[in-house]
Protein backbone atom coordinates (compact mmCIF):
# COMPACT_ATOMS: atom_id res chain seq x y z
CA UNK A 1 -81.43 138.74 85.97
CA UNK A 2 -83.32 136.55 83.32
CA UNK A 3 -81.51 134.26 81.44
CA UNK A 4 -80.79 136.93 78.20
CA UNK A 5 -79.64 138.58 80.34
CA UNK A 6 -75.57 138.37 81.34
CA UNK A 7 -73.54 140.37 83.48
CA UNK A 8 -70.87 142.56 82.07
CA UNK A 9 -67.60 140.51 82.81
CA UNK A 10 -70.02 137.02 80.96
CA UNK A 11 -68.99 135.94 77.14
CA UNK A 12 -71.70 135.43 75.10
CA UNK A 13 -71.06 131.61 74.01
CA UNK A 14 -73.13 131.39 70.86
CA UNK A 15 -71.85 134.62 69.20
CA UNK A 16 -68.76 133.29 70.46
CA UNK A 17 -69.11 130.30 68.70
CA UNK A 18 -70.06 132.71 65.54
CA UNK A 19 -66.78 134.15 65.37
CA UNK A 20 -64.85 130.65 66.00
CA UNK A 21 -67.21 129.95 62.43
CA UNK A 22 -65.96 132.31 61.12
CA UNK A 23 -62.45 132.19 61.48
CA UNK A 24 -62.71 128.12 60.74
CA UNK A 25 -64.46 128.81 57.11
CA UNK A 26 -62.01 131.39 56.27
CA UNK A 27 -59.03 129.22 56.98
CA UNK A 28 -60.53 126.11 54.87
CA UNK A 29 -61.38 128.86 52.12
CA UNK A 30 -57.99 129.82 51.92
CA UNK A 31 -56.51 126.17 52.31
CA UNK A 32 -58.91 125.26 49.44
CA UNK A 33 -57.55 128.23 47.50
CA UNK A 34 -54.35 127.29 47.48
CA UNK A 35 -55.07 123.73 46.58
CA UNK A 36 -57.47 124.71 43.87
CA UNK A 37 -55.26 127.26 41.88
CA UNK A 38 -51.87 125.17 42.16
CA UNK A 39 -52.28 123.52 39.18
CA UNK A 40 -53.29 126.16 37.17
CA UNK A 41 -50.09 128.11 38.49
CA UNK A 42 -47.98 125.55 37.42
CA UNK A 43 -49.06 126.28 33.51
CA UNK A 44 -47.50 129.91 34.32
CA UNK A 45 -43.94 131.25 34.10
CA UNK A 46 -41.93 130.27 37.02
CA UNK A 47 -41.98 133.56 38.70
CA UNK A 48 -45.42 133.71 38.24
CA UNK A 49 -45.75 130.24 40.33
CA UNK A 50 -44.18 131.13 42.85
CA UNK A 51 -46.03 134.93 43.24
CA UNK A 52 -48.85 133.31 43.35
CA UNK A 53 -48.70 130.37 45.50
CA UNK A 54 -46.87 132.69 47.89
CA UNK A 55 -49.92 135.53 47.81
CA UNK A 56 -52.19 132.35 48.79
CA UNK A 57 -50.04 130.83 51.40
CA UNK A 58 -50.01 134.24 52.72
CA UNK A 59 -53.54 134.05 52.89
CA UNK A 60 -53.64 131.07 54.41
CA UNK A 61 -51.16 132.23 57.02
CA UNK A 62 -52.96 135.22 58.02
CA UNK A 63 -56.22 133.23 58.11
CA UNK A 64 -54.26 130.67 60.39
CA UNK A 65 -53.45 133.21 62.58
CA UNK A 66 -56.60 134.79 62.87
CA UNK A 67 -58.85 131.59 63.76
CA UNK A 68 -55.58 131.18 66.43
CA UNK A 69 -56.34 134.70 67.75
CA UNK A 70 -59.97 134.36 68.02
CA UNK A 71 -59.34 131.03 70.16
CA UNK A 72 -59.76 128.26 67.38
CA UNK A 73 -57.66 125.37 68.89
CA UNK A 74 -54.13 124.60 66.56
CA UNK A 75 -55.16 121.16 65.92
CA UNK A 76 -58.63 122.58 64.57
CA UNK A 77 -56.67 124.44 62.64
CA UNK A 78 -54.76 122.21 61.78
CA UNK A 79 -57.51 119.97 60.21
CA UNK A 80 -59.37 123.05 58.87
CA UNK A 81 -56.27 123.64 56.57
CA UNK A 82 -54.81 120.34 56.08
CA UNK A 83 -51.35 121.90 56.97
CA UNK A 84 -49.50 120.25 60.33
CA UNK A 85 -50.46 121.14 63.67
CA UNK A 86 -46.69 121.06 64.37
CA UNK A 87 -46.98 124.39 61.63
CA UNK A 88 -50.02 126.07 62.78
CA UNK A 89 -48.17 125.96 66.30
CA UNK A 90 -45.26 127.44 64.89
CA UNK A 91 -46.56 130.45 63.41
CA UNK A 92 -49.07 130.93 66.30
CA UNK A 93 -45.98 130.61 68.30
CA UNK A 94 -43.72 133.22 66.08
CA UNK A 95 -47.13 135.56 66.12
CA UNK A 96 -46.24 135.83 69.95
CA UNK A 97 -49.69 134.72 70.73
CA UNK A 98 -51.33 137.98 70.12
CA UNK A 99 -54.68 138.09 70.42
């Protein structure tokens, strides 16, 4: 077998690290979201504030949970979204660790 070549059971390491690229933009995009847009929540109504900084912590959470999935360490997480690692363990922890 040449070296393009992999046997079935092998993970392909660079469009493995691909995905982990992925996953690690989305959850800074979503971290930066939610930093970006605060302010100009807090010129809305309170209800509106707090719809839409939860919609984008959602979105953070989700993206969290994904980059967890795909095998993104918490602490690179973690620094990826400027939230805790202590908090990106919990809710990989209350996701049950699906993957």
């Amino acid at each position: 077998m040449n070296e393009r070549e992999q046997s079935p059971g092998r993970t392909d390491v660079p469009s493995q690290r691909r995905d982990l690229a992925a996953e690690r933009r989305a959850v800074r995009l979503a971290a930066r979201r939610l930093a970006a847009e605060a302010p100009a929540l807090t010129a809305a109504s309170a209800d509106v504030l707090r719809a839409g900084l939860a919609v984008r912590a959602a979105a953070l959470h989700r993206a969290a949970l994904a980059a967890g999935r795909a095998g993104v360490p918490p602490q690179v997480i973690a620094g990826d979204s400027r939230l805790t690692e202590g908090t990106v363990r919990r809710w990989i922890a209350a996701d049950g660790g699906r993957r």
